[in-house]
C-alpha atoms as a PDB file:
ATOM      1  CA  UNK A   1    -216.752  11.444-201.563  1.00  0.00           C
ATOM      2  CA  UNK A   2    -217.455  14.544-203.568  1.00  0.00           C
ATOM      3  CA  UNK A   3    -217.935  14.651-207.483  1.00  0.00           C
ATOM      4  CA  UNK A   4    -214.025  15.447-207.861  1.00  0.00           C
ATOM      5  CA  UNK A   5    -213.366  11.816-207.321  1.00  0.00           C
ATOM      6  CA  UNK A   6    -215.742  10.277-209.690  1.00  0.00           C
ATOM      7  CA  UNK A   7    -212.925   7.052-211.069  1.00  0.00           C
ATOM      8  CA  UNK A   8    -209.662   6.233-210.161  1.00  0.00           C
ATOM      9  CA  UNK A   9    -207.786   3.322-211.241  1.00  0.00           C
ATOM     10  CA  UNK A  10    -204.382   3.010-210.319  1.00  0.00           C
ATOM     11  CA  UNK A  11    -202.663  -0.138-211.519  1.00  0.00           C
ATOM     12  CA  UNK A  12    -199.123  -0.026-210.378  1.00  0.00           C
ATOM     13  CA  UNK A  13    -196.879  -2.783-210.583  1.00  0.00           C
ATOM     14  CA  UNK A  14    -196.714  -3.144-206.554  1.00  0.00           C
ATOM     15  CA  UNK A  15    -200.675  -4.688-207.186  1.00  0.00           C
ATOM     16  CA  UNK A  16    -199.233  -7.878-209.184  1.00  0.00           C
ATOM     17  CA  UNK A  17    -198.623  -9.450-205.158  1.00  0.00           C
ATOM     18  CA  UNK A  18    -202.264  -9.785-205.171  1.00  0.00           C
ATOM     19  CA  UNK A  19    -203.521 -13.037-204.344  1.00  0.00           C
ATOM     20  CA  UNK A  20    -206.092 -13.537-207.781  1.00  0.00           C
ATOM     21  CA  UNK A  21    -203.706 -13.172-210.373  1.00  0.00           C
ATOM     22  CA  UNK A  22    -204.080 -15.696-212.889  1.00  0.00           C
ATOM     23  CA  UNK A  23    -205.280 -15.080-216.249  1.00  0.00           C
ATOM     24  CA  UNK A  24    -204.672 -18.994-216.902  1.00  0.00           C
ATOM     25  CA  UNK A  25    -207.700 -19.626-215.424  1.00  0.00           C
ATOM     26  CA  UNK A  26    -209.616 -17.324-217.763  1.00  0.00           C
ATOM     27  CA  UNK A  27    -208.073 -18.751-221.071  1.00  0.00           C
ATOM     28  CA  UNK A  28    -208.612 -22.374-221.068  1.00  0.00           C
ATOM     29  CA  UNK A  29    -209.553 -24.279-223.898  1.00  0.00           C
ATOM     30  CA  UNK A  30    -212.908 -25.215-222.838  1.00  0.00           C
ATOM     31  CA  UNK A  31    -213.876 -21.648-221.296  1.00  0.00           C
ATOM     32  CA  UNK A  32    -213.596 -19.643-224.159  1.00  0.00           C
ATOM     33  CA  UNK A  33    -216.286 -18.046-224.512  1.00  0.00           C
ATOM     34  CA  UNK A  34    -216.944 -17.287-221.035  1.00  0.00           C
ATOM     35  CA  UNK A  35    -212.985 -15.211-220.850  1.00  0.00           C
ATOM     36  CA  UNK A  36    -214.755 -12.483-222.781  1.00  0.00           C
ATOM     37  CA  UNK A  37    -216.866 -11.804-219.774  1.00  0.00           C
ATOM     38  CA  UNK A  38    -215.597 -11.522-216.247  1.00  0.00           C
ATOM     39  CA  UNK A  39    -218.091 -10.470-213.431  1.00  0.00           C
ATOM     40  CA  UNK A  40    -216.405  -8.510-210.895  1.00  0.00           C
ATOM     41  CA  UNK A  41    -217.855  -8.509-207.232  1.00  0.00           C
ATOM     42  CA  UNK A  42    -217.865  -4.319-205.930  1.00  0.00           C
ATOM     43  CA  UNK A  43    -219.079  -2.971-202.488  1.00  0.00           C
ATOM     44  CA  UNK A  44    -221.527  -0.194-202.805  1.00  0.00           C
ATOM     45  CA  UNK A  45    -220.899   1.947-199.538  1.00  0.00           C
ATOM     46  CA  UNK A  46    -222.598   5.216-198.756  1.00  0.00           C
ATOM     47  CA  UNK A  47    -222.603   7.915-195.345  1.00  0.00           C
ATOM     48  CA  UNK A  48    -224.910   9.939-194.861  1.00  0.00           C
ATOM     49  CA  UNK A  49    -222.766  13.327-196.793  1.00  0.00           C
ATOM     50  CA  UNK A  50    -221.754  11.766-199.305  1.00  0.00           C
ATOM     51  CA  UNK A  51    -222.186  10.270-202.805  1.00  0.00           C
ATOM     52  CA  UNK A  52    -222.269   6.447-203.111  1.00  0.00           C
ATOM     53  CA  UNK A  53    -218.691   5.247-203.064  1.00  0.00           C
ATOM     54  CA  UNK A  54    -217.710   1.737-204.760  1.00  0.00           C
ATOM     55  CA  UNK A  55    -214.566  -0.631-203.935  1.00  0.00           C
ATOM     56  CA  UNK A  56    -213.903  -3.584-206.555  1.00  0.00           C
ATOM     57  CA  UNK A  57    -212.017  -5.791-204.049  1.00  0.00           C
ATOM     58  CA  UNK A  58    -210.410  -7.640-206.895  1.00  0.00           C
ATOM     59  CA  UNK A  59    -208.596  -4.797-208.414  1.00  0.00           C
ATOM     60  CA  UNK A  60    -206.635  -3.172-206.078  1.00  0.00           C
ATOM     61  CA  UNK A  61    -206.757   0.365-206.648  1.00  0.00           C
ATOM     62  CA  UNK A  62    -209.937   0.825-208.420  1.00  0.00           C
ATOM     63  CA  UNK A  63    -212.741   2.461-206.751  1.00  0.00           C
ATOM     64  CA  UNK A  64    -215.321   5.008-207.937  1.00  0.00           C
ATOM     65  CA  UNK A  65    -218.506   7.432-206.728  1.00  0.00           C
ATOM     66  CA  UNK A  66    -221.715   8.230-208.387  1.00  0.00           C
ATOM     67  CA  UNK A  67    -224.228  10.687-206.366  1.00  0.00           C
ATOM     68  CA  UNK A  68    -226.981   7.620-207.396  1.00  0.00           C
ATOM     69  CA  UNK A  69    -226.450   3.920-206.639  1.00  0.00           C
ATOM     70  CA  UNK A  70    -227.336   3.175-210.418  1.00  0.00           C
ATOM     71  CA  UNK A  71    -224.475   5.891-211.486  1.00  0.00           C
ATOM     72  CA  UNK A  72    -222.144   4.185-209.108  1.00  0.00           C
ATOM     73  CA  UNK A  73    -222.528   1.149-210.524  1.00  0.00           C
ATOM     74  CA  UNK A  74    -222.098   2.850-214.142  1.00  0.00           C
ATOM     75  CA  UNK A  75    -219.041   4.442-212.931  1.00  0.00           C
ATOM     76  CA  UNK A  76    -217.814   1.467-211.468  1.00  0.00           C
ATOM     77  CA  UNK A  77    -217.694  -0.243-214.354  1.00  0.00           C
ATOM     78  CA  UNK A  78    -216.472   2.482-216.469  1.00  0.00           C
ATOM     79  CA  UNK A  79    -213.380   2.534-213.985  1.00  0.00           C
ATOM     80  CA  UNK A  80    -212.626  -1.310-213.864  1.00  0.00           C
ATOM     81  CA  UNK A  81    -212.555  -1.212-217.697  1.00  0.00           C
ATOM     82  CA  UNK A  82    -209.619   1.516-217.194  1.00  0.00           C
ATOM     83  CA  UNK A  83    -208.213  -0.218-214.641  1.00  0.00           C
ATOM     84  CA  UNK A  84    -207.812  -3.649-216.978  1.00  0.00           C
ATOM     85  CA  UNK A  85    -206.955  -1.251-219.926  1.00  0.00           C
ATOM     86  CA  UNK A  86    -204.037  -0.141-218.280  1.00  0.00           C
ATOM     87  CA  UNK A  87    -203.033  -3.543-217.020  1.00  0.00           C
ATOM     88  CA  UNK A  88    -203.027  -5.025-220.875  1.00  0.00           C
ATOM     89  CA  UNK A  89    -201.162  -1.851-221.607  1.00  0.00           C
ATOM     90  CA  UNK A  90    -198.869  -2.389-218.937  1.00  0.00           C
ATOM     91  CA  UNK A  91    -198.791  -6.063-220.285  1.00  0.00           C
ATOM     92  CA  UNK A  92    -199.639  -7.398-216.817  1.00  0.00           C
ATOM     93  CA  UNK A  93    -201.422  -9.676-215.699  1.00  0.00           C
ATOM     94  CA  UNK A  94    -205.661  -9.370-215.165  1.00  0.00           C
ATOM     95  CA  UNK A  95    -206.746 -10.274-211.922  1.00  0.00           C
ATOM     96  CA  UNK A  96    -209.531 -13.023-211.573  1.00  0.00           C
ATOM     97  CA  UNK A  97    -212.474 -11.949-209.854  1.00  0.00           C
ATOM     98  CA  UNK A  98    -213.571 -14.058-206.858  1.00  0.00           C
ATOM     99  CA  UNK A  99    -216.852 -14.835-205.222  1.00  0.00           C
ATOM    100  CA  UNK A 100    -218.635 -12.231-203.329  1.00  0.00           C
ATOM    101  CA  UNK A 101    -218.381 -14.443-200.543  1.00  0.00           C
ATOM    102  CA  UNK A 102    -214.457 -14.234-200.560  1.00  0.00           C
ATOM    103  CA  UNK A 103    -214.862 -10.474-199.637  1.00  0.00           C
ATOM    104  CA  UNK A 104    -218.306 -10.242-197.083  1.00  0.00           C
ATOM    105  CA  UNK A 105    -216.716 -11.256-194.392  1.00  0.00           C
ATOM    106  CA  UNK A 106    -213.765  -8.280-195.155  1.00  0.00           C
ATOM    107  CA  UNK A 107    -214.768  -5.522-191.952  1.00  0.00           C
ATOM    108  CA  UNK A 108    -213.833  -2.907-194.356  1.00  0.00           C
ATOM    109  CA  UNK A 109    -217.177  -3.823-196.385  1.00  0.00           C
ATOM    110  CA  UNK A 110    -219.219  -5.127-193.075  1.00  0.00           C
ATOM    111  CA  UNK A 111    -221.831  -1.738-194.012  1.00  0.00           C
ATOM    112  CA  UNK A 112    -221.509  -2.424-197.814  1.00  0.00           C
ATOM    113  CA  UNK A 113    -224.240  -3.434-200.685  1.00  0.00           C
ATOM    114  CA  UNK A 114    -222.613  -5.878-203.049  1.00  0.00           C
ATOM    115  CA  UNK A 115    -223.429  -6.293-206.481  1.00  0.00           C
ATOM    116  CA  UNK A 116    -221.341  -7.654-209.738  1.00  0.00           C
ATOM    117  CA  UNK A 117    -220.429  -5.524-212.483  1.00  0.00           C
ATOM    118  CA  UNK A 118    -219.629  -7.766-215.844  1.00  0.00           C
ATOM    119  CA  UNK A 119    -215.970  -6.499-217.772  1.00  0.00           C
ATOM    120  CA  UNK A 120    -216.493  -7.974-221.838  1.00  0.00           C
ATOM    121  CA  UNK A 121    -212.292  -7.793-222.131  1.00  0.00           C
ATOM    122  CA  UNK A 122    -212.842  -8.626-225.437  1.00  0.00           C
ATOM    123  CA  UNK A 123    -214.394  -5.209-226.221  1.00  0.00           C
ATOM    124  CA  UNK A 124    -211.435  -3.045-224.462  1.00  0.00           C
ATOM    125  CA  UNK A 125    -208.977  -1.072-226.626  1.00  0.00           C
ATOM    126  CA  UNK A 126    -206.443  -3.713-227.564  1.00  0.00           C
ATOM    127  CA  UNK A 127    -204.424  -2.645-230.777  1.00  0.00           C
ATOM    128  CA  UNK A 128    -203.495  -5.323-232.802  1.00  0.00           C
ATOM    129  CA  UNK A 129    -200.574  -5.801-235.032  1.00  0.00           C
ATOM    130  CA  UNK A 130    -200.333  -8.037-238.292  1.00  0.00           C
ATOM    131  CA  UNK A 131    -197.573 -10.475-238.062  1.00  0.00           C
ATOM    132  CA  UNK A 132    -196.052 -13.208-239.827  1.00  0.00           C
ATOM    133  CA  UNK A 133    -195.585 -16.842-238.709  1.00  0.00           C
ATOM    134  CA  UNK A 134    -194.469 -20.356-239.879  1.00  0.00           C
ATOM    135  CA  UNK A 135    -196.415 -23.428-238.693  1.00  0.00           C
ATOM    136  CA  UNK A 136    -196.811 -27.017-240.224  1.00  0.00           C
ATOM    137  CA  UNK A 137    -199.958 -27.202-242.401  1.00  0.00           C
ATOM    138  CA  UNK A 138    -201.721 -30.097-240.235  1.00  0.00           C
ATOM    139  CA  UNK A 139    -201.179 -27.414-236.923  1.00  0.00           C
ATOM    140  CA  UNK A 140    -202.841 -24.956-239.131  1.00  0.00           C
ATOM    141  CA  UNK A 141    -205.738 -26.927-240.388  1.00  0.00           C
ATOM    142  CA  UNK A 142    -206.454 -27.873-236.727  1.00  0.00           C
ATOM    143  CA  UNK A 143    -206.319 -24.721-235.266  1.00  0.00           C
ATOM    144  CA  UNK A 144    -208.485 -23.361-237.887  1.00  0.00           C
ATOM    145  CA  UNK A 145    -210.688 -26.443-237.007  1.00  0.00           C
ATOM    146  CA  UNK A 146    -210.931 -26.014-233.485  1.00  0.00           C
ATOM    147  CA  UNK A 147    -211.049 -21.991-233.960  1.00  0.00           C
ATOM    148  CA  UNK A 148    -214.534 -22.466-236.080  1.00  0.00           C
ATOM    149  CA  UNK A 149    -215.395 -25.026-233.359  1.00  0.00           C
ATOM    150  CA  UNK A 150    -215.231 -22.404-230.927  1.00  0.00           C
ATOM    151  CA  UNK A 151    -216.572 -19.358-232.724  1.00  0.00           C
ATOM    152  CA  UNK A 152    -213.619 -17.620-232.789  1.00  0.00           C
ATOM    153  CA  UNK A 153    -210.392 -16.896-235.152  1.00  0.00           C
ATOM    154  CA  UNK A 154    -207.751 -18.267-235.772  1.00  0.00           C
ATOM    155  CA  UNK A 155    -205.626 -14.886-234.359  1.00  0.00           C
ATOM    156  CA  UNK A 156    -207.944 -14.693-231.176  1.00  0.00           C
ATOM    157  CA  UNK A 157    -207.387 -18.395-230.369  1.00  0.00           C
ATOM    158  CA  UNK A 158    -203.533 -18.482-230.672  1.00  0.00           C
ATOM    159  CA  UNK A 159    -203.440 -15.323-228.827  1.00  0.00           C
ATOM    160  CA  UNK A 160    -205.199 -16.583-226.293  1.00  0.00           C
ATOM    161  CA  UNK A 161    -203.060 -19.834-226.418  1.00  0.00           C
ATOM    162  CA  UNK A 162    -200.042 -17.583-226.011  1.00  0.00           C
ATOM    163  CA  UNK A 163    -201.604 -16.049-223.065  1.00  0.00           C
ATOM    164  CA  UNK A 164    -202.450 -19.022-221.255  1.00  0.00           C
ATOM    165  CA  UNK A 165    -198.944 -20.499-221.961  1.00  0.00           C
ATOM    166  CA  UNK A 166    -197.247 -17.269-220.748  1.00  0.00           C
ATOM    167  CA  UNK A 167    -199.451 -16.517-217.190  1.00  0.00           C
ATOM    168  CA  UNK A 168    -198.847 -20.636-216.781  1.00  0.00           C
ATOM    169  CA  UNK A 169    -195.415 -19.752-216.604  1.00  0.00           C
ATOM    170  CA  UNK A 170    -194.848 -16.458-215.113  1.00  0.00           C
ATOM    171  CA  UNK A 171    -195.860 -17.198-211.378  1.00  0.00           C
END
């Protein structure tokens, strides 16, 4: 695992089949602030001529190197924000990451160190577009209510709604 590989993230349609796809449970209501974050398990694997390599189970596709554990880890992360950068772009779905435990058990990580790397989705590249809607004034005034409730806006909240309502639906 030389230096030319240092991130890849490949997020192809064919990975939607994966098993942890569910924003839903991400977006509730109740979870808000906790969505913003998402702690990804990742395998830390190294032989003995070569650079530490790192698998992120949970996002099929994305793996990265680093010739130090701690740059690994950096690059890891740097590559699962790509990854789920080009899955919002792609307007697909973001995979949930599972326990650690879901994964040790894999033979393909038997040799592996694990570790979490934490993905802030609300900091990722997300342009945003000013649009007009119509809703009844007492919708508004709770929304707005529950919004300030909730530390966030009024935009962030019913996009997340519309999220929610959406993955509910798609599978």
């Amino acid at each position: 695992m030389g230096n030319y590989f240092r991130n890849w993230c490949d997020y192809s349609a064919s990975y939607k089949r994966h098993p942890h796809w569910n924003i839903a449970k991400h977006l509730s209501a109740s979870r808000m602030e906790l969505e913003r974050k998402m702690r990804y398990p990742i395998v830390i694997h190294k032989d003995v001529a070569s650079d530490f390599g790192v698998t992120i189970p949970d996002l099929p596709g994305c793996f990265s190197a680093g010739a130090t554990m701690e740059e690994a880890i950096n690059m890891a992360l740097e590559a699962a924000e790509c990854h789920i950068e080009g899955l919002l772009t792609d307007s697909e779905l973001i995979p949930t990451p599972s326990a650690i435990e879901i994964h040790r058990n894999n033979p393909a990580y038997e040799d592996g160190v694990w570790d979490l790397i934490e993905i802030d989705i609300s900091k990722l590249s997300l342009k945003s577009k000013r649009i007009n809607i119509t809703m009844p004034e007492r919708l508004i005034r709770t929304v707005d209510q529950y919004a300030k409730r909730h530390g966030t806006s009024r935009s962030g909240l019913l996009a997340r709604a519309v999220t929610e309502y959406m993955a509910s639906r798609h599978l």
